[in-house]
C-alpha atoms as a PDB file:
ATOM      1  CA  UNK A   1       0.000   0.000   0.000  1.00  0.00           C
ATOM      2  CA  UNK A   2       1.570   3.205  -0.900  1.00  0.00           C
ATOM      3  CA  UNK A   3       0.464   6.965   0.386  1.00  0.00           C
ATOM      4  CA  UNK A   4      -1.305   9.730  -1.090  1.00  0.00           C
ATOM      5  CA  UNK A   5      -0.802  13.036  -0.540  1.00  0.00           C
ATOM      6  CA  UNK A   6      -3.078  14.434   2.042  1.00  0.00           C
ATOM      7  CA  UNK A   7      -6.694  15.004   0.942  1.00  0.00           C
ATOM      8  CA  UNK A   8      -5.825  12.624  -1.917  1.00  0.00           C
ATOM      9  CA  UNK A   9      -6.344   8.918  -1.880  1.00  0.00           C
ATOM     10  CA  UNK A  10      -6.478   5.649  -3.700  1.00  0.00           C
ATOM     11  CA  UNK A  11      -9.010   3.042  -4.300  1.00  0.00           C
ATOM     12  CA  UNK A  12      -8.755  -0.759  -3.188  1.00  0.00           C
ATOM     13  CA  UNK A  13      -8.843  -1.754  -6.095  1.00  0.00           C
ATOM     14  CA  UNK A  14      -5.415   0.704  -7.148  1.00  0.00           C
ATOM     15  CA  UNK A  15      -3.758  -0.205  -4.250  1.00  0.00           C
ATOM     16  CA  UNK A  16      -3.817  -3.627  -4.834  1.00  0.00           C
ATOM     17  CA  UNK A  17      -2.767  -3.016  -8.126  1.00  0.00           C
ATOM     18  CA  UNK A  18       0.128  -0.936  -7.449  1.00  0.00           C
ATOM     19  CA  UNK A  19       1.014  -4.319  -4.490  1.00  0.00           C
ATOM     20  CA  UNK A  20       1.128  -6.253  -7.467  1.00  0.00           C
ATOM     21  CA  UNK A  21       3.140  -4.660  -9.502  1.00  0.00           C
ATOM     22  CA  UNK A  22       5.665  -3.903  -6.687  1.00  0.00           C
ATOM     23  CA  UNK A  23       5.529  -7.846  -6.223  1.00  0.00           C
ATOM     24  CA  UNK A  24       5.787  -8.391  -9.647  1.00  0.00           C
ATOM     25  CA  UNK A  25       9.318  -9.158 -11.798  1.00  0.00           C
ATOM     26  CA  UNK A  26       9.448  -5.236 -13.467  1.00  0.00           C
ATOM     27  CA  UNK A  27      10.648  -3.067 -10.953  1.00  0.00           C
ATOM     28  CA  UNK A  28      10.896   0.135 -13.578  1.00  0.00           C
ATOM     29  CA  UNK A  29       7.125  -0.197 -14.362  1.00  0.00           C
ATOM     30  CA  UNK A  30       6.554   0.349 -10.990  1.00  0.00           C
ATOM     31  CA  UNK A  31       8.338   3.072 -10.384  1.00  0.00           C
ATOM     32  CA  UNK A  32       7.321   4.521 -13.245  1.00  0.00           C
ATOM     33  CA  UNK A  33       3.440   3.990 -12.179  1.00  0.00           C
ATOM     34  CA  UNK A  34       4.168   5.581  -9.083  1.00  0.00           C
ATOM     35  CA  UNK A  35       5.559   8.710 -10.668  1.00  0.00           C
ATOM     36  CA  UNK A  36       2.897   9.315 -12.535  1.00  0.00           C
ATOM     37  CA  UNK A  37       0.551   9.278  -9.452  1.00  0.00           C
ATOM     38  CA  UNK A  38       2.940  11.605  -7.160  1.00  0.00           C
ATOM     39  CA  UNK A  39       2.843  13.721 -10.499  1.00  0.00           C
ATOM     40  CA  UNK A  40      -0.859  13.257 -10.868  1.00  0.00           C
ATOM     41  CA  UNK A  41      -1.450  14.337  -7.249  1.00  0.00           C
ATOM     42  CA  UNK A  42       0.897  17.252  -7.132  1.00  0.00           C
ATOM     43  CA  UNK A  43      -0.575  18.791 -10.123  1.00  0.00           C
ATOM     44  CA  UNK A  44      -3.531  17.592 -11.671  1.00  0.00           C
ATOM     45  CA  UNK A  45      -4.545  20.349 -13.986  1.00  0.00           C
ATOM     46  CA  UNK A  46      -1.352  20.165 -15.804  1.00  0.00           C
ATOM     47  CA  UNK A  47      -1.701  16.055 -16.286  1.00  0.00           C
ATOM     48  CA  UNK A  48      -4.995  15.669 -17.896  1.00  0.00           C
ATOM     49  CA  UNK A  49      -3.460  17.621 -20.824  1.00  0.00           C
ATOM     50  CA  UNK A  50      -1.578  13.963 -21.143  1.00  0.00           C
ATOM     51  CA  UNK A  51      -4.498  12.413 -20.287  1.00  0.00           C
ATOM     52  CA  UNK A  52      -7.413  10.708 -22.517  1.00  0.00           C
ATOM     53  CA  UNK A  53     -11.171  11.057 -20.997  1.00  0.00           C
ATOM     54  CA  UNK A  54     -13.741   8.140 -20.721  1.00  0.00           C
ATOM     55  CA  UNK A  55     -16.670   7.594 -19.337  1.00  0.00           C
ATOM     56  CA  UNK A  56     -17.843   5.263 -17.069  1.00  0.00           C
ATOM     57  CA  UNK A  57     -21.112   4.732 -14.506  1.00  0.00           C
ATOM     58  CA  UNK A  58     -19.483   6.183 -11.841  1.00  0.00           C
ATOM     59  CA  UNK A  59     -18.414   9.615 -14.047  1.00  0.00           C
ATOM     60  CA  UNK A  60     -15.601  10.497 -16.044  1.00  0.00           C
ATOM     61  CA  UNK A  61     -11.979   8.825 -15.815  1.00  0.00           C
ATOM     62  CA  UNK A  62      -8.416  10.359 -16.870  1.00  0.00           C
ATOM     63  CA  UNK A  63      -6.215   8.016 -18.237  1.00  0.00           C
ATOM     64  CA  UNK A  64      -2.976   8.818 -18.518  1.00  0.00           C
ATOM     65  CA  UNK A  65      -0.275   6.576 -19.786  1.00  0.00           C
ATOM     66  CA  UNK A  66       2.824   5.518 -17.703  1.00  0.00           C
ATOM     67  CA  UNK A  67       5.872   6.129 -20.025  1.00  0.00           C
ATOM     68  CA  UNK A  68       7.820   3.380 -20.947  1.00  0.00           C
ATOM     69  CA  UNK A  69       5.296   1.143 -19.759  1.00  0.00           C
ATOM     70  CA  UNK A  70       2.686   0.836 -22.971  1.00  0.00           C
ATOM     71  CA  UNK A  71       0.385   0.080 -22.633  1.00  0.00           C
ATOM     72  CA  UNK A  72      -0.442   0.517 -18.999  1.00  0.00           C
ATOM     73  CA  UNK A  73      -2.303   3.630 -17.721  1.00  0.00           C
ATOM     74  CA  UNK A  74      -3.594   4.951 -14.418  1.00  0.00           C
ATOM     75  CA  UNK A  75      -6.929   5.900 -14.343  1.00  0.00           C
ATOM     76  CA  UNK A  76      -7.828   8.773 -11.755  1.00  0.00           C
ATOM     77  CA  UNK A  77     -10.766  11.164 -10.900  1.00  0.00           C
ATOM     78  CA  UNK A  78     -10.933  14.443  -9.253  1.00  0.00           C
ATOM     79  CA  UNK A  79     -14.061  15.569  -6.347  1.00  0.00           C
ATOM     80  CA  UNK A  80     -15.711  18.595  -6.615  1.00  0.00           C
ATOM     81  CA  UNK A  81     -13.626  19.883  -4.070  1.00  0.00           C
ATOM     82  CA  UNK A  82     -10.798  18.930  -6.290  1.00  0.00           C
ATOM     83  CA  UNK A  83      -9.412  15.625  -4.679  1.00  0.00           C
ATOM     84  CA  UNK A  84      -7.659  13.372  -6.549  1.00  0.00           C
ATOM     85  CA  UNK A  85      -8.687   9.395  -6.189  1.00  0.00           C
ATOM     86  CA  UNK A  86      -6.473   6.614  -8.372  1.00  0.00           C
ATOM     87  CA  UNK A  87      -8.924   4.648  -9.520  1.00  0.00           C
ATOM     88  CA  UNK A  88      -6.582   1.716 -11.107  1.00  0.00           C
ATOM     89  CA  UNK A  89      -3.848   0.671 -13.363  1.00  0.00           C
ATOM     90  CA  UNK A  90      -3.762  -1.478 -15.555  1.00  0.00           C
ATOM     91  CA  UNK A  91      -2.544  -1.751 -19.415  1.00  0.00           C
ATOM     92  CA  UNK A  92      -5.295  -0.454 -21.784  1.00  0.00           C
ATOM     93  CA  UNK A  93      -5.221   0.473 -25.280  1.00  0.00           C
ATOM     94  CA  UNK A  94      -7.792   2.615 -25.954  1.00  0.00           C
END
């Protein structure tokens, strides 16, 4: 389980995840997927210009792609109050 920055979180369902990768035989992908979610955290607004939209039941999803780990993404959401929540990871193509 890693941390988020205060007022910022991640799901279950990321966390485990993200302890799966860790466990996992490509150290750089993780490290690389936790970048992207300290960068995603410390500036949102600036990452969803990297980021592809979609929709889902529960609202819209950024998706924005881990570098040098293609096809994997993390998927995030922001509150009203402007929290950010990983959502997952996981490799996705579209």
């Amino acid at each position: 389980m890693v941390a988020a920055h205060p007022r910022n979180d991640y799901s279950e369902i990321a966390n485990q995840q993200i302890d799966l990768l860790e466990a996992g035989p490509d150290f750089r992908l993780y490290d690389e997927v936790i970048k992207v979610c300290n960068q995603i955290f410390d500036d949102p607004n600036d990452l969803r210009k990297f980021s592809s939209v979609i929709t889902t039941t529960e609202g819209l999803r950024f998706a924005t792609p881990v570098p040098g780990g293609h096809p994997y993404k993390v998927f995030w959401s922001t509150s009203i109050e402007g929290f950010v929540r990983i959502e997952a990871i996981f490799p996705y193509a579209g």
